[in-house]
N, C-alpha and C. Protein backbone atom coordinates (compact mmCIF):
# COMPACT_ATOMS: atom_id res chain seq x y z
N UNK A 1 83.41 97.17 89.04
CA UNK A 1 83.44 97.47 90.45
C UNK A 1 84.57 98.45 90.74
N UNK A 2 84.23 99.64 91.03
CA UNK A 2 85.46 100.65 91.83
C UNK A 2 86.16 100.05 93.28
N UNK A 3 87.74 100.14 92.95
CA UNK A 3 88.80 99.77 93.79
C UNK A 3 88.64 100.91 94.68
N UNK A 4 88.88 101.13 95.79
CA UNK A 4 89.49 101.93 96.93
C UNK A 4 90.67 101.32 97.62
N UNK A 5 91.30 102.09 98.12
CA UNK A 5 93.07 101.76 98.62
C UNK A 5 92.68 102.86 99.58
N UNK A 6 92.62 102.72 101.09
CA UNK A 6 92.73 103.44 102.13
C UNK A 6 94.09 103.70 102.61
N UNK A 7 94.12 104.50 103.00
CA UNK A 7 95.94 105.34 103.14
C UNK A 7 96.10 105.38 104.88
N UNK A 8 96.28 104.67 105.42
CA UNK A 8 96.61 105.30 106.74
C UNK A 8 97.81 105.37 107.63
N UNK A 9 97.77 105.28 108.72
CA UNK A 9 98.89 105.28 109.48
C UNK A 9 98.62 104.04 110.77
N UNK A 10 99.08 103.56 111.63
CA UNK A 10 98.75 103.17 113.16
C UNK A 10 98.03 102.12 112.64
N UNK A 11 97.58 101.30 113.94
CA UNK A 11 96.34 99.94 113.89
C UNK A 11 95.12 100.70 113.63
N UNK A 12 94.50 100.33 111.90
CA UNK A 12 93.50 100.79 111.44
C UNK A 12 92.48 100.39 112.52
N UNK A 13 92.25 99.13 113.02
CA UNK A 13 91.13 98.92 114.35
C UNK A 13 91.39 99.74 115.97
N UNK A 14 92.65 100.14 116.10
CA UNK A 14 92.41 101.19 117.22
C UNK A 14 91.12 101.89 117.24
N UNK A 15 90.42 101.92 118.39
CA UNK A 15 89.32 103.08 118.28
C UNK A 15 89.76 104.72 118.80
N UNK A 16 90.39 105.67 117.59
CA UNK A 16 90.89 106.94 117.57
C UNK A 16 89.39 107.02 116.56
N UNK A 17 89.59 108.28 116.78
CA UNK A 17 88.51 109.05 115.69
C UNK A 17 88.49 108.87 114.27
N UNK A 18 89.63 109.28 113.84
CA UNK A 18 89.98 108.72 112.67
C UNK A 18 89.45 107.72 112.43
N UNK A 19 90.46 106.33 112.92
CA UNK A 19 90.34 105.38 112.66
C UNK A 19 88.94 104.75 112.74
N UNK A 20 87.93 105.43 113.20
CA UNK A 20 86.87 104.92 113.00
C UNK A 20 85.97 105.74 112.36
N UNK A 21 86.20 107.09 111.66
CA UNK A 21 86.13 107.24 110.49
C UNK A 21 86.16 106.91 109.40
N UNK A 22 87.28 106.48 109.34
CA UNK A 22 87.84 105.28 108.21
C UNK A 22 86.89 104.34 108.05
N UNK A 23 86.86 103.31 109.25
CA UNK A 23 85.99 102.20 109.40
C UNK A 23 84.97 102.52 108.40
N UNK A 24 83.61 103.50 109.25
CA UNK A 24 82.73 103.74 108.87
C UNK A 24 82.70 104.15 107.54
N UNK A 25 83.80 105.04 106.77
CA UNK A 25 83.59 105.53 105.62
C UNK A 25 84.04 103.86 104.29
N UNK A 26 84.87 102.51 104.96
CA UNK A 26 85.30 101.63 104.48
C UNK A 26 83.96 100.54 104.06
N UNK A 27 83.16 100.49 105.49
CA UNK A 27 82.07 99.71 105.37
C UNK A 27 81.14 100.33 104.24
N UNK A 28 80.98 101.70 104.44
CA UNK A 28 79.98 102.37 103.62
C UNK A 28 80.13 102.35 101.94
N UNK A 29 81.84 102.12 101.85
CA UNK A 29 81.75 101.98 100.39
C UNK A 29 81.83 100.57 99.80
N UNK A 30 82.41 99.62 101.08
CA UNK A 30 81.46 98.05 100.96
C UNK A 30 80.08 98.03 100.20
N UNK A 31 79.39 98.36 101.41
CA UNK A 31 77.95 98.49 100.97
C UNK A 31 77.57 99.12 99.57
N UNK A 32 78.22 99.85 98.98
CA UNK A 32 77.56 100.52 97.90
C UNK A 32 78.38 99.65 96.57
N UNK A 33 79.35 98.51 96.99
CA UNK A 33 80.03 97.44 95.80
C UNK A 33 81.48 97.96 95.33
N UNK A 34 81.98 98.85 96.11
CA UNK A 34 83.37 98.75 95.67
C UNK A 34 84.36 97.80 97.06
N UNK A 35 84.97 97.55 96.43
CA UNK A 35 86.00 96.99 97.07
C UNK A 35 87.10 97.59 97.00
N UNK A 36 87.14 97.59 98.65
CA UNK A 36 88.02 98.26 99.58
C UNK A 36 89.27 97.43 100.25
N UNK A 37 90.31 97.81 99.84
CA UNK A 37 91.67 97.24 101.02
C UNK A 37 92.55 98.55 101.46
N UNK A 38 92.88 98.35 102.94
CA UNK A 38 93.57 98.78 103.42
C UNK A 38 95.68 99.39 103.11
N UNK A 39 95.87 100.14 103.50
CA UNK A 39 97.46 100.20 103.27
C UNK A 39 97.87 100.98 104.58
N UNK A 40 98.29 100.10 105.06
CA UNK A 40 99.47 100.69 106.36
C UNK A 40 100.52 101.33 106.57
N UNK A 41 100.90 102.45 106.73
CA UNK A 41 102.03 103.17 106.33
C UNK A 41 102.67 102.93 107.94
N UNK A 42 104.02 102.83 108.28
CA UNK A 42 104.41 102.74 109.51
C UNK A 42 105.04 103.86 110.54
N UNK A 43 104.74 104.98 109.48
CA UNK A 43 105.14 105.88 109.82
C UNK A 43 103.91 107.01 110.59
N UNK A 44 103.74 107.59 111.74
CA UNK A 44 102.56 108.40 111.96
C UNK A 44 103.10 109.94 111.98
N UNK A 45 104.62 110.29 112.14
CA UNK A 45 104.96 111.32 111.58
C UNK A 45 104.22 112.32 110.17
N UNK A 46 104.70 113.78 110.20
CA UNK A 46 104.30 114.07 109.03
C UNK A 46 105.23 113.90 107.83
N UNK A 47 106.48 112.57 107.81
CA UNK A 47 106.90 112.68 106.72
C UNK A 47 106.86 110.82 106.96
N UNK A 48 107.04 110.59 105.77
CA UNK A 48 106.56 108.81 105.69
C UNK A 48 108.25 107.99 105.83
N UNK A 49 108.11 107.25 106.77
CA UNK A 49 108.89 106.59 106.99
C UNK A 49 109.88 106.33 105.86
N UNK A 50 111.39 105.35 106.33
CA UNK A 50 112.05 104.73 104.85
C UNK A 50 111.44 103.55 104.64
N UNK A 51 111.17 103.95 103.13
CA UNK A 51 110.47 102.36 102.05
C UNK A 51 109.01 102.88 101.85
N UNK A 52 108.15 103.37 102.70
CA UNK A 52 106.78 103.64 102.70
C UNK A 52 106.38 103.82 101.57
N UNK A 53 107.27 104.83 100.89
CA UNK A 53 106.64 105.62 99.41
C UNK A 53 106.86 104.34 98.77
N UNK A 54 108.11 103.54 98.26
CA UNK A 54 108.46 102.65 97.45
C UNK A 54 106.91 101.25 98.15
N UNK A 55 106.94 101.10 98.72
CA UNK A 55 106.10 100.32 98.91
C UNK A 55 104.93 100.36 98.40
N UNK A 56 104.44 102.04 98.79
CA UNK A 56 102.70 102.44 98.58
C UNK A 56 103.16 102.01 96.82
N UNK A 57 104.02 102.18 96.57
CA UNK A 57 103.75 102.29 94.90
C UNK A 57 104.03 100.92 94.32
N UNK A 58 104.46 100.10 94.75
CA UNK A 58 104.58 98.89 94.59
C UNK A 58 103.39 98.09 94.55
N UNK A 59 102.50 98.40 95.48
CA UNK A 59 101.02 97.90 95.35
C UNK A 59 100.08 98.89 94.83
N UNK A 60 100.46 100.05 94.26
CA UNK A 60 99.68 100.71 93.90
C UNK A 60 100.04 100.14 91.89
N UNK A 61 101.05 100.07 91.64
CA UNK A 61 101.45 99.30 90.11
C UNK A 61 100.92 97.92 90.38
N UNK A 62 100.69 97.15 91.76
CA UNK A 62 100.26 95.90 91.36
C UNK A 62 98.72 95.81 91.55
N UNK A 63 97.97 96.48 92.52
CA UNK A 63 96.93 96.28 92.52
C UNK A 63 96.00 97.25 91.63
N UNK A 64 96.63 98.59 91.27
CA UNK A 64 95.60 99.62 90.58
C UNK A 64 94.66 99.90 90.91
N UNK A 65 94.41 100.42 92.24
CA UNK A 65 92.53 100.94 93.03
C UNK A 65 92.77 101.97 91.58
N UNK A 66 91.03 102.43 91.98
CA UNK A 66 90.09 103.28 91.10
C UNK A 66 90.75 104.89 91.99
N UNK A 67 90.70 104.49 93.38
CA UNK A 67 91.11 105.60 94.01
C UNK A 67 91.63 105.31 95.10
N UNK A 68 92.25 106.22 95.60
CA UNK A 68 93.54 105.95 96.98
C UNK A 68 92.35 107.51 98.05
N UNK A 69 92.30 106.63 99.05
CA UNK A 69 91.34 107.47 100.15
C UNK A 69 92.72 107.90 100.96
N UNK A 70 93.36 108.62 101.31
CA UNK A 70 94.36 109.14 102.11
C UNK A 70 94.00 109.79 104.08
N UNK A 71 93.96 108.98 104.72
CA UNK A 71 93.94 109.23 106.34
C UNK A 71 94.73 110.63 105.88
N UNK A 72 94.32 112.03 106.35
CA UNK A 72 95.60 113.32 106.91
C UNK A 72 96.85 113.23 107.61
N UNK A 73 97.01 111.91 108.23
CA UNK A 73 98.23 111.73 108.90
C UNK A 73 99.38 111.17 107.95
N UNK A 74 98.55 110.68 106.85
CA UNK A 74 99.96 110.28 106.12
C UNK A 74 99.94 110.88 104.76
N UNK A 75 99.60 112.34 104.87
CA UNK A 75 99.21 113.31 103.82
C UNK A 75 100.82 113.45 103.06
N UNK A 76 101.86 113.01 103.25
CA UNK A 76 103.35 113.23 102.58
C UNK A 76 102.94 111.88 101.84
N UNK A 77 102.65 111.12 102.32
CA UNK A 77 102.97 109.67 101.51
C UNK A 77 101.96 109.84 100.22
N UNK A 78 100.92 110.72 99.99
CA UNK A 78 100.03 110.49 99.33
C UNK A 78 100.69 111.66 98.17
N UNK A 79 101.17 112.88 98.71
CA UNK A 79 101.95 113.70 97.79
C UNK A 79 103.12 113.45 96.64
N UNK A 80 103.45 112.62 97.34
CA UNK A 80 105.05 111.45 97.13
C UNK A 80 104.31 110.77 96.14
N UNK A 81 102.96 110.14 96.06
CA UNK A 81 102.59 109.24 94.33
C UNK A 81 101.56 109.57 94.00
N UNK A 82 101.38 111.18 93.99
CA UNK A 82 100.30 111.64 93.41
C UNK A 82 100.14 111.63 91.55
N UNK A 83 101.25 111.46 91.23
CA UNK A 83 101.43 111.43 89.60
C UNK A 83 101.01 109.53 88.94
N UNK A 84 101.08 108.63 89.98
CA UNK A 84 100.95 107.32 89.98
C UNK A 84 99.82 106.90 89.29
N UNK A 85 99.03 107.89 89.02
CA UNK A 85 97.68 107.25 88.30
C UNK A 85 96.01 107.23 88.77
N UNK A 86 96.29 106.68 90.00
CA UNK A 86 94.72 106.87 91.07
C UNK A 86 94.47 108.45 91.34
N UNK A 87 93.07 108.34 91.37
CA UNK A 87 92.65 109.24 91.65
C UNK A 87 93.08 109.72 93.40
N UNK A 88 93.38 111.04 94.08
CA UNK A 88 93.89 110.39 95.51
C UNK A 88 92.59 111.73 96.08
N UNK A 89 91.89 111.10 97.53
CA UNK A 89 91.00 111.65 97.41
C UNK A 89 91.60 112.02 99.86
N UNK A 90 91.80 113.21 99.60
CA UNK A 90 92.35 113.18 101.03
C UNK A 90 91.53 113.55 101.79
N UNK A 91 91.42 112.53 103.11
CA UNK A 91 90.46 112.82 103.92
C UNK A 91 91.26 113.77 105.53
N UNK A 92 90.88 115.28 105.15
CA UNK A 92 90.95 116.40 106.17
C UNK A 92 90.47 116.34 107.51
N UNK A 93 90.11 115.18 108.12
CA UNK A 93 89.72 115.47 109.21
C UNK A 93 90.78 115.85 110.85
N UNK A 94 92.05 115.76 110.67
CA UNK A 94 93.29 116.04 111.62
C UNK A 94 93.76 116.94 110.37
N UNK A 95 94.29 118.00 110.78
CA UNK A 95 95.75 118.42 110.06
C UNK A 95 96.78 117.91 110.34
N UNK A 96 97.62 118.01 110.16
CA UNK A 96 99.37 117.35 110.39
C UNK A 96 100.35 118.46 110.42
């Protein structure tokens, strides 16, 4: 079964565009048998809060997704552990 690790920023259930982008693109890869969890970054700036990076990578060494889906808003945090191993697959829909 392929892991996904969604990258975002803000309350993933807010209804913003994005965020229900996300949704829709989260359910959809439900449906097709990968399993999907979320990662909250607390930062919505374009540079990632303090700890964010140490964190994303903390569950990225403990859980190991297949691939890290990256929200555009937290496009630094995803640059910051791009050498980490997952595939990181960034979703362009806002620039930053």
């Amino acid at each position: 079964m392929t892991s996904c690790l969604i990258l975002t920023a803000g309350d993933p259930t807010h209804p913003s565009g994005g965020h229900l982008y996300n949704q829709r693109l989260a359910r959809a890869l439900t449906d097709a048998g990968a399993a999907v969890s979320w990662h909250v970054g607390s930062s919505t700036g374009p540079l990632p809060a303090p700890g964010d990076v140490a964190r994303l990578r903390q569950r990225l060494d403990r859980e190991r997704p297949d691939i890290v889906l990256v929200d555009s808003i937290v496009l630094a945090s995803a640059l910051a552990i791009r050498r980490s191993g997952p595939r990181i697959v960034a979703l362009m829909y806002y620039l930053p």
